[in-house]
Protein backbone atom coordinates (compact mmCIF):
# COMPACT_ATOMS: atom_id res chain seq x y z
CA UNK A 1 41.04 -81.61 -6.52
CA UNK A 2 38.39 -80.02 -4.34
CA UNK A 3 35.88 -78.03 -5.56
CA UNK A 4 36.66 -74.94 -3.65
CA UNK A 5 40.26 -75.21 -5.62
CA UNK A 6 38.88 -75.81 -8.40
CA UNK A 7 36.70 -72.34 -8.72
CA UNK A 8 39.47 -70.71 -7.78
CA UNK A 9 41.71 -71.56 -10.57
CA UNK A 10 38.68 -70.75 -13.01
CA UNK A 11 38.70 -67.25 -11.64
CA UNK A 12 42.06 -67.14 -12.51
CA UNK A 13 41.97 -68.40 -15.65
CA UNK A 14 39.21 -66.18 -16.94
CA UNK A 15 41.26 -63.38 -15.54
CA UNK A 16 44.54 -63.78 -17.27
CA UNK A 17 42.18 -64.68 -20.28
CA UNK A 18 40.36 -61.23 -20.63
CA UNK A 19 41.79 -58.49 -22.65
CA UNK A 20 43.11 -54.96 -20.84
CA UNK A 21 40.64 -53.82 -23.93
CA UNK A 22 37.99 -56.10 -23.12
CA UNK A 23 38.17 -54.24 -19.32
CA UNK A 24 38.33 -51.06 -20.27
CA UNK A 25 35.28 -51.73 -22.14
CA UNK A 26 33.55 -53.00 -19.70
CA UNK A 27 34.69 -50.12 -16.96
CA UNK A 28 33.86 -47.40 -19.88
CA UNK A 29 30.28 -49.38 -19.97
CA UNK A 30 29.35 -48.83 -16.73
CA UNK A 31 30.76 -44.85 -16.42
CA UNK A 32 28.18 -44.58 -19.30
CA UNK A 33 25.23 -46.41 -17.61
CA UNK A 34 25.46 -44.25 -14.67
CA UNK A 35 25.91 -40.88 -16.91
CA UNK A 36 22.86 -41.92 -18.30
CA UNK A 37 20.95 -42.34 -15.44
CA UNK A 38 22.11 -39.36 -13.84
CA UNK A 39 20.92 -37.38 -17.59
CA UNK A 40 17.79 -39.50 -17.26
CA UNK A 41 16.99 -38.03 -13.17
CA UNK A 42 17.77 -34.47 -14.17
CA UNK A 43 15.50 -34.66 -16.83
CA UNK A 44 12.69 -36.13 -15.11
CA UNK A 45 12.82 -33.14 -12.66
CA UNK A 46 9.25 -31.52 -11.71
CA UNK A 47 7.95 -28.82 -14.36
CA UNK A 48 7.01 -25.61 -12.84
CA UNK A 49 3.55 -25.52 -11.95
CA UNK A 50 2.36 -22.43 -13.58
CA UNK A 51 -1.51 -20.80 -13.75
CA UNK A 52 -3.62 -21.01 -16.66
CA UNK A 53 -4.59 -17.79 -17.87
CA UNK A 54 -7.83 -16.93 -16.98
CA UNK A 55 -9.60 -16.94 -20.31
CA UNK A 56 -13.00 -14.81 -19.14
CA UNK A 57 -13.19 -11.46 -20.41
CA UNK A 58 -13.94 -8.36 -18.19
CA UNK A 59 -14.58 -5.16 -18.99
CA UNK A 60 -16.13 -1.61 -16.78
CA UNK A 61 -17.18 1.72 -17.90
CA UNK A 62 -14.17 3.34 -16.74
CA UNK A 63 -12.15 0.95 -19.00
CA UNK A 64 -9.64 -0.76 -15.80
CA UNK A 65 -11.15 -3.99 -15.86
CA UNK A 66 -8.93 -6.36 -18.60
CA UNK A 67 -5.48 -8.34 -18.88
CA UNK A 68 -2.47 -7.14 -17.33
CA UNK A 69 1.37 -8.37 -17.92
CA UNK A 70 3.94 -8.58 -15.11
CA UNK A 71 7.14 -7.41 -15.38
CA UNK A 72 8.12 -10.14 -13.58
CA UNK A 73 7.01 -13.90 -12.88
CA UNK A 74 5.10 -14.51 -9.61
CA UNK A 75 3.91 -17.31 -7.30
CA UNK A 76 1.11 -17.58 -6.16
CA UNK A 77 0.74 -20.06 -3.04
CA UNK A 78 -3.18 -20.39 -2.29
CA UNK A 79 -6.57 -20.35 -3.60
CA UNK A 80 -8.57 -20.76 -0.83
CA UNK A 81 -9.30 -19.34 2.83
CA UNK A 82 -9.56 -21.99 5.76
CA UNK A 83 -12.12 -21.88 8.36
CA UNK A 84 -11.00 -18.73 10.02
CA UNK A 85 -10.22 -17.04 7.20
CA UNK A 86 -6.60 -17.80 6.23
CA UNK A 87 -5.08 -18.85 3.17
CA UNK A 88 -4.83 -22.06 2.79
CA UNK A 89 -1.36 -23.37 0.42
CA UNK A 90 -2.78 -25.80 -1.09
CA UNK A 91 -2.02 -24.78 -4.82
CA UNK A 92 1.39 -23.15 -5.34
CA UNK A 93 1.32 -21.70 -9.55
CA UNK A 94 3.48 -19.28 -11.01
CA UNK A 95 2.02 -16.16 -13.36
CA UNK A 96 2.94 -13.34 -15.54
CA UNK A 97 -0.44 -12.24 -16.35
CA UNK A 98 -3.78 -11.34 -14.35
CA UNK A 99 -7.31 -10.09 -15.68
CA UNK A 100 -8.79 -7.24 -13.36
CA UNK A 101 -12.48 -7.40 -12.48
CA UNK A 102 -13.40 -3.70 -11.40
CA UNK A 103 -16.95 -4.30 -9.45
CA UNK A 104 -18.37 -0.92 -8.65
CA UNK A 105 -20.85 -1.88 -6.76
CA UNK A 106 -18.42 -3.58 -4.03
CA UNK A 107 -15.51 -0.86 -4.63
CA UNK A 108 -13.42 -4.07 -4.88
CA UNK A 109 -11.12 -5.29 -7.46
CA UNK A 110 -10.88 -8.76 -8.31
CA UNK A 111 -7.46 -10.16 -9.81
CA UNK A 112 -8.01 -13.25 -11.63
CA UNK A 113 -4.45 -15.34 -12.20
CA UNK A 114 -5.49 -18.88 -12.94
CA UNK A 115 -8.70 -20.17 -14.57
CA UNK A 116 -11.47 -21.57 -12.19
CA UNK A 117 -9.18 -20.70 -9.17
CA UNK A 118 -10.46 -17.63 -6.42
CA UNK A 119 -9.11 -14.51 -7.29
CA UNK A 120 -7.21 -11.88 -4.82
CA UNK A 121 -8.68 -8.80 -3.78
CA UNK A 122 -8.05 -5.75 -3.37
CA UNK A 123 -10.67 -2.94 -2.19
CA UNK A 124 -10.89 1.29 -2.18
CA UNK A 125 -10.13 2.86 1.13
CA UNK A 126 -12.81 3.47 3.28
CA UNK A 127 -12.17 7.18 3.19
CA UNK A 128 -12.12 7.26 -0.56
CA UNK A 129 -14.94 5.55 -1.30
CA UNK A 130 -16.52 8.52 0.56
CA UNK A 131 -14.98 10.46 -1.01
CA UNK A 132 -16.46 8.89 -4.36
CA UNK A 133 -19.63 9.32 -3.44
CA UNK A 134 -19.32 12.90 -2.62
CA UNK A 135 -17.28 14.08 -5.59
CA UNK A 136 -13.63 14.47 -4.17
CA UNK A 137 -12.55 11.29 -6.05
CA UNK A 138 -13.26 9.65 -9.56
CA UNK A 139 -11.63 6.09 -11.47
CA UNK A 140 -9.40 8.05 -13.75
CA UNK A 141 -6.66 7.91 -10.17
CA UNK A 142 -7.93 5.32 -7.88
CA UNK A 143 -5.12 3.16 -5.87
CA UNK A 144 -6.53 -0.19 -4.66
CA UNK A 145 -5.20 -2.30 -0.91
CA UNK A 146 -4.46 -5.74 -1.94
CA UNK A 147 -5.96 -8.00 0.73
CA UNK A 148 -3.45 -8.88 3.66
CA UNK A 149 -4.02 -12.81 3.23
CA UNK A 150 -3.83 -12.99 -0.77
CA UNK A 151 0.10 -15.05 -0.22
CA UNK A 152 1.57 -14.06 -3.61
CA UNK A 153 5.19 -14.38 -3.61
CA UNK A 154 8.28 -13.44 -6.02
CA UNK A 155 9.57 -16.46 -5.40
CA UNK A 156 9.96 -19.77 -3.36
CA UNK A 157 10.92 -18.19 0.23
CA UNK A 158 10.97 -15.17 -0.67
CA UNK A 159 9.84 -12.19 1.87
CA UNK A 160 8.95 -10.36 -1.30
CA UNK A 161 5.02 -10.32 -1.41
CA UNK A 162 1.48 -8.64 -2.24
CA UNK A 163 -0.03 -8.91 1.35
CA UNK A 164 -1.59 -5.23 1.80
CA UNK A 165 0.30 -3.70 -0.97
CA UNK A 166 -0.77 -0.53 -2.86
CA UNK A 167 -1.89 -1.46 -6.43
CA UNK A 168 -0.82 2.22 -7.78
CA UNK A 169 -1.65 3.84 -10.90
CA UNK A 170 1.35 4.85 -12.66
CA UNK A 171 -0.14 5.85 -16.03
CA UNK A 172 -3.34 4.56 -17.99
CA UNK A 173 -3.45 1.36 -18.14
CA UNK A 174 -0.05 0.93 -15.77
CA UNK A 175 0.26 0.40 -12.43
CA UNK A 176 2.91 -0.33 -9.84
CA UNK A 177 3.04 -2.95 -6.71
CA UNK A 178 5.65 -2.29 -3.95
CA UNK A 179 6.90 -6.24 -2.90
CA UNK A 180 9.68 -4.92 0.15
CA UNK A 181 8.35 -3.76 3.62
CA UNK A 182 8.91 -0.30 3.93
CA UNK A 183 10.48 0.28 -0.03
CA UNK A 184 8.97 3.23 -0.79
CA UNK A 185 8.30 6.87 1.11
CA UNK A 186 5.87 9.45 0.76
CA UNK A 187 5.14 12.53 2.47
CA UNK A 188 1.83 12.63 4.23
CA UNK A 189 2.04 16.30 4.78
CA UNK A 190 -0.90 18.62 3.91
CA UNK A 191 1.73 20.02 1.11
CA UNK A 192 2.31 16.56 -0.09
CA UNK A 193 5.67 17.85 -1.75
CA UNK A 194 7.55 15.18 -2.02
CA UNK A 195 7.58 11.16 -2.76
CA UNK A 196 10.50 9.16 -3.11
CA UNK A 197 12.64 5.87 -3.48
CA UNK A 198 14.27 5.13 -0.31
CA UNK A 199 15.87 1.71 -0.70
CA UNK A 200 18.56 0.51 -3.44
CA UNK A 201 16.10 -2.74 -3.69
CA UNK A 202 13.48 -0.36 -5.27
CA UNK A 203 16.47 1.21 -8.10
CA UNK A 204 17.38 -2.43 -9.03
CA UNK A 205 13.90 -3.21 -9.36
CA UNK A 206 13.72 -5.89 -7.02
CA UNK A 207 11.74 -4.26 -4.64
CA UNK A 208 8.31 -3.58 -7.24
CA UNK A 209 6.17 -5.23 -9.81
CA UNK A 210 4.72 -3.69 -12.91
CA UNK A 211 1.34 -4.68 -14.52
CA UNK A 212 0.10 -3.05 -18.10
CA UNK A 213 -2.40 -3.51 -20.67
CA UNK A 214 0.38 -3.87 -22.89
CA UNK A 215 3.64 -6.49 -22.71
CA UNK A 216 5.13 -3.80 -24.57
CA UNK A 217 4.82 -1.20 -22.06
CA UNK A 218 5.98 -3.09 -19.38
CA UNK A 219 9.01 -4.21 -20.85
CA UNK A 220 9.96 -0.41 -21.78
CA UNK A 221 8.89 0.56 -18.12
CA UNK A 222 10.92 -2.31 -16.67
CA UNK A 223 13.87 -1.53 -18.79
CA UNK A 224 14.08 2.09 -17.22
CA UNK A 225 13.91 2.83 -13.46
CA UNK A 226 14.73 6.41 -13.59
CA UNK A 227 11.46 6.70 -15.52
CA UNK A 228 9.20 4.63 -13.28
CA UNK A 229 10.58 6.21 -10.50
CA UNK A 230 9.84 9.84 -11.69
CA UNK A 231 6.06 8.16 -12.34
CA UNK A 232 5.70 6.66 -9.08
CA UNK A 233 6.69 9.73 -7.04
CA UNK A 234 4.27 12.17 -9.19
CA UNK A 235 1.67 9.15 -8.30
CA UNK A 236 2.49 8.90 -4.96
CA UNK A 237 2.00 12.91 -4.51
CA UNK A 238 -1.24 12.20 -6.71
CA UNK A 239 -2.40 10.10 -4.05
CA UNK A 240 -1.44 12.37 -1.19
CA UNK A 241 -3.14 15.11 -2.69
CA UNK A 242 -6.41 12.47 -3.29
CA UNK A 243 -6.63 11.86 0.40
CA UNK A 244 -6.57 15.58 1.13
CA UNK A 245 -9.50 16.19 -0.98
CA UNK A 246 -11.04 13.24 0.49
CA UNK A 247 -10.49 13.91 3.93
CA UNK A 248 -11.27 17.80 3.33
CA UNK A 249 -15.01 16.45 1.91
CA UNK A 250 -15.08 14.55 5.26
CA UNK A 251 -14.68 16.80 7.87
CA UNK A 252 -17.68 19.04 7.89
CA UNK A 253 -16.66 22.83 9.00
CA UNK A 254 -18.06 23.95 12.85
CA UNK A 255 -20.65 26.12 13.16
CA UNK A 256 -20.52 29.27 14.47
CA UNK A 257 -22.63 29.10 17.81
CA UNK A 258 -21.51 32.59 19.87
CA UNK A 259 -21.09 35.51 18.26
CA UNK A 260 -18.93 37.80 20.57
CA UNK A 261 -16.66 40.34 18.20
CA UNK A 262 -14.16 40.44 21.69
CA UNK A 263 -13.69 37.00 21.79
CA UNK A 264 -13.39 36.36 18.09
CA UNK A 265 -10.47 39.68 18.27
CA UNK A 266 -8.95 37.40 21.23
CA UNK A 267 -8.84 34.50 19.41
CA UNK A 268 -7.18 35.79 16.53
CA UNK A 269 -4.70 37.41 17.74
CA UNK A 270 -3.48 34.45 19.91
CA UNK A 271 -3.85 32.10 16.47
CA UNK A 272 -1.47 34.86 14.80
CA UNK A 273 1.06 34.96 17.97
CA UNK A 274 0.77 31.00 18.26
CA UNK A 275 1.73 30.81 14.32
CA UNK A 276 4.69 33.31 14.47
CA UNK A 277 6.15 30.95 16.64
CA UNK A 278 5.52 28.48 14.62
CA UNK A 279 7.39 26.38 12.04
CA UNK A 280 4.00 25.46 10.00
CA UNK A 281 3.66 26.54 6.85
CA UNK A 282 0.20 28.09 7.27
CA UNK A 283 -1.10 31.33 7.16
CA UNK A 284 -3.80 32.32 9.61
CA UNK A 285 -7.10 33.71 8.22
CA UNK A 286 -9.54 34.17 10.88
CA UNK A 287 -10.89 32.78 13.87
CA UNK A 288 -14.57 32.22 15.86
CA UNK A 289 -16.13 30.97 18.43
CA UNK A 290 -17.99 27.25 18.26
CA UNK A 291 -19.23 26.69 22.11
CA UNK A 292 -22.64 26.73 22.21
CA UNK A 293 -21.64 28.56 25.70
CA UNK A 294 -19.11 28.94 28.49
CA UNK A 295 -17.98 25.81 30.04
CA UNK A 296 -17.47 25.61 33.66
CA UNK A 297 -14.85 24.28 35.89
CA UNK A 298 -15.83 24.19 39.53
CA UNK A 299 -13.80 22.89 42.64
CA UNK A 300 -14.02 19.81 43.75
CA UNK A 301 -15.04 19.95 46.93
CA UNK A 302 -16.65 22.92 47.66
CA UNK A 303 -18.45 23.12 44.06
CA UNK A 304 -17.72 27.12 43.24
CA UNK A 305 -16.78 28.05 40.05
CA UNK A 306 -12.88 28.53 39.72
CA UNK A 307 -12.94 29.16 35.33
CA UNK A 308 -14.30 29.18 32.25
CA UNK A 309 -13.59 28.02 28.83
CA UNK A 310 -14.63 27.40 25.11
CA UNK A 311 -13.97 26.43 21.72
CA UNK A 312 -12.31 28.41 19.12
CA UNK A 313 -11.80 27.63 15.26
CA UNK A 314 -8.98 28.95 13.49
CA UNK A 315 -8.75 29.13 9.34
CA UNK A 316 -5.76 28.12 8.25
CA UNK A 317 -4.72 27.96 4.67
CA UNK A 318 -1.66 25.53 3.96
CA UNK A 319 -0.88 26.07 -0.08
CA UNK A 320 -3.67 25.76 -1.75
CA UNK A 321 -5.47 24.04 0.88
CA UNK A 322 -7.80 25.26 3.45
CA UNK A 323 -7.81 23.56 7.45
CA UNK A 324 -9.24 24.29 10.47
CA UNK A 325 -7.71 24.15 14.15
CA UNK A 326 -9.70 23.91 17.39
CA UNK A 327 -8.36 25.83 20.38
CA UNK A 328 -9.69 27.08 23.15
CA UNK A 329 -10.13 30.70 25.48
CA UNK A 330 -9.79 29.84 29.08
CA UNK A 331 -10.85 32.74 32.00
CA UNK A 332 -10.06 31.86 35.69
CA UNK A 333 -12.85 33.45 38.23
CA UNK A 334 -11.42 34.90 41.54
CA UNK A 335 -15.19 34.83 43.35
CA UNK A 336 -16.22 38.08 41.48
CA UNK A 337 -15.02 38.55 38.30
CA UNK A 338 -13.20 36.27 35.34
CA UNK A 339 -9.61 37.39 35.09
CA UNK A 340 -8.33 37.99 31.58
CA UNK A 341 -8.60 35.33 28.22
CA UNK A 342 -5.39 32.60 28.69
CA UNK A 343 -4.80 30.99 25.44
CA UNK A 344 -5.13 27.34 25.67
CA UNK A 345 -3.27 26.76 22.27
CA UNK A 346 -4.26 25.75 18.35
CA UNK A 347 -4.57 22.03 17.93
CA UNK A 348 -3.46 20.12 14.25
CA UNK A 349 -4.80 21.76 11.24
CA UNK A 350 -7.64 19.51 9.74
CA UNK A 351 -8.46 19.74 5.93
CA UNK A 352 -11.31 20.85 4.62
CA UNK A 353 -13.38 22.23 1.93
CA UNK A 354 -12.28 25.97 0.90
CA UNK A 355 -15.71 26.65 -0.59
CA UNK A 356 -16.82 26.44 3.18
CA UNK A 357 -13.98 27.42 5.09
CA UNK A 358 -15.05 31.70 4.60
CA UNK A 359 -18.74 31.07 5.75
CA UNK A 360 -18.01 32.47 9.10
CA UNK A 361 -15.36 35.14 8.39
């Protein structure tokens, strides 16, 4: 018998030999072995990477400095810039709680969301921190810009971020972050009258996040969108009516330079035609002249005088607001007189303060 015979009658042998139990066994075995290795990779998946709470306390004098809670978790993807002054991902962690750093000095706000890592900023408005130092804005309403290069994230992929959002005061010790491109509206009218929700992602609260003081707070807040919306729209007209005041502490009132009674008459009654036209919602208090003098238009080629013009200001009050509009008189010359005033037209109404706006009625 050959040997190659031989091992094949063996095989048979042990075949017949084994038990359809002893099989099954053996078949069940291996089913199990792979179940278990299968159990063994899913639970050997990657943890989520999340940020240690920064454990420094911070505090300010006007009491916004502290921890905050998120209504929801976020990612954060960076904590560094590169050499021109990107983020750099180099340290993706997930959060649900910050610690605000108010520094005064800087008009920044630094927002601490892992231990030992660089915070993001956010800063005041260039116009509003004017408008700190001269009185038409204070800490107990101040909305912050988140910088455009902090790259926090809802989620993995997600076009839901904080890159030059609004961190807006909702209540003490609340505020709101708007995560979708265009999610929310407000009017930027002088009348600021009206502020509102203008995508479904922003009612199924998808399209904000909520930070407060208290975890309490935020849950109730998070649990109610009618409520934060009515909050967000009174904050969003607060805000409007903030950058009014600032603007209106900004724009320092024309002098009066010319006083002609004729013109002034002129002027006015052109502002009060112009407005009856009109579908501002202003009312027209006075007007003067602010042209140091007559300016004059001469031809091109043979140099004599062909007109005259200069500046007018127009009051305007707009609510409760006061604004002024620049227009001008115009008088062609014929070579021996100037014809009668042409009205050039009122241009838009720019806010200022009402305690300054009479001075020259």
């Amino acid at each position: 018998m050959t040997k190659k015979l031989f091992t094949g009658i063996l095989a048979i042998v042990l075949y017949f030999n084994a038990s359809p139990q002893s099989i099954f066994q053996k078949v069940k075995g291996e089913k199990n072995k792979k179940s278990e290795e299968v159990k063994t990779k899913e639970e050997k998946k990657p943890e989520k990477p999340l940020a240690v709470p920064p454990t420094t306390e911070y505090n300010d004098v006007y009491g916004i400095s502290g921890v905050y809670y998120l209504s929801k978790e976020m990612l954060s993807e960076a904590d560094a810039l590169d050499e021109r002054g990107y983020a750099s991902i180099s340290d993706k962690r997930y959060f649900s709680q910050v610690s605000f750093q108010l520094d005064t000095a800087k008009k920044e706000l630094l927002i601490h969301y892992h231990e030992g890592k660089r915070p993001i900023k956010a800063f005041i408005d260039g116009l509003v921190v004017k408008g700190l130092k001269r009185g038409a804005a204070n800490f107990d309403y101040l909305p912050f810009l988140i910088d455009n290069v902090s790259k926090v994230i809802e989620s993995q992929g997600s076009s839901h971020n904080w890159d030059g959002r609004i961190i807006q005061p909702l209540e003490k010790d609340v505020y709101l972050i708007a995560l979708s491109y265009g999610g929310y509206g407000v009017d930027v009218k002088l009348d600021c009258s009206s502020a509102k929700f203008i995508s479904e992602e922003d009612k199924n609260k998808k399209g904000y996040v909520i930070l407060g003081k208290s975890k309490a707070r935020v849950e109730e807040l998070n649990s109610n969108p009618a409520l934060v919306e009515s909050l967000y729209i009174a904050s969003c007209i607060e805000e409007c009516e903030l950058y009014n005041r600032c603007r209106a502490s900004n724009n320092t009132l024309p002098v009066e330079t010319l006083k002609d009674s004729k013109l002034k008459a002129e002027a006015l009654a052109f502002a009060k035609a112009e407005q009856a036209k009109s579908t501002r919602n202003e009312k027209v208090e006075y007007s003067y002249i602010a042209g140091k003098d007559w300016n004059y238009t001469r031809h091109i080629q043979t140099g004599v005088i062909i007109k005259r013009s200069i500046r007018t200001i127009t009051i305007v009050k707009i609510g409760d607001k006061c604004a002024y509009e620049n227009g001008v008189i115009t008088q062609n010359y014929d070579g021996t007189k100037y014809g009668p005033s042409i009205w050039g037209g009122n241009g838009a109404p720019i806010i200022t303060d009402c305690k300054e706006a009479y001075k020259y009625k």
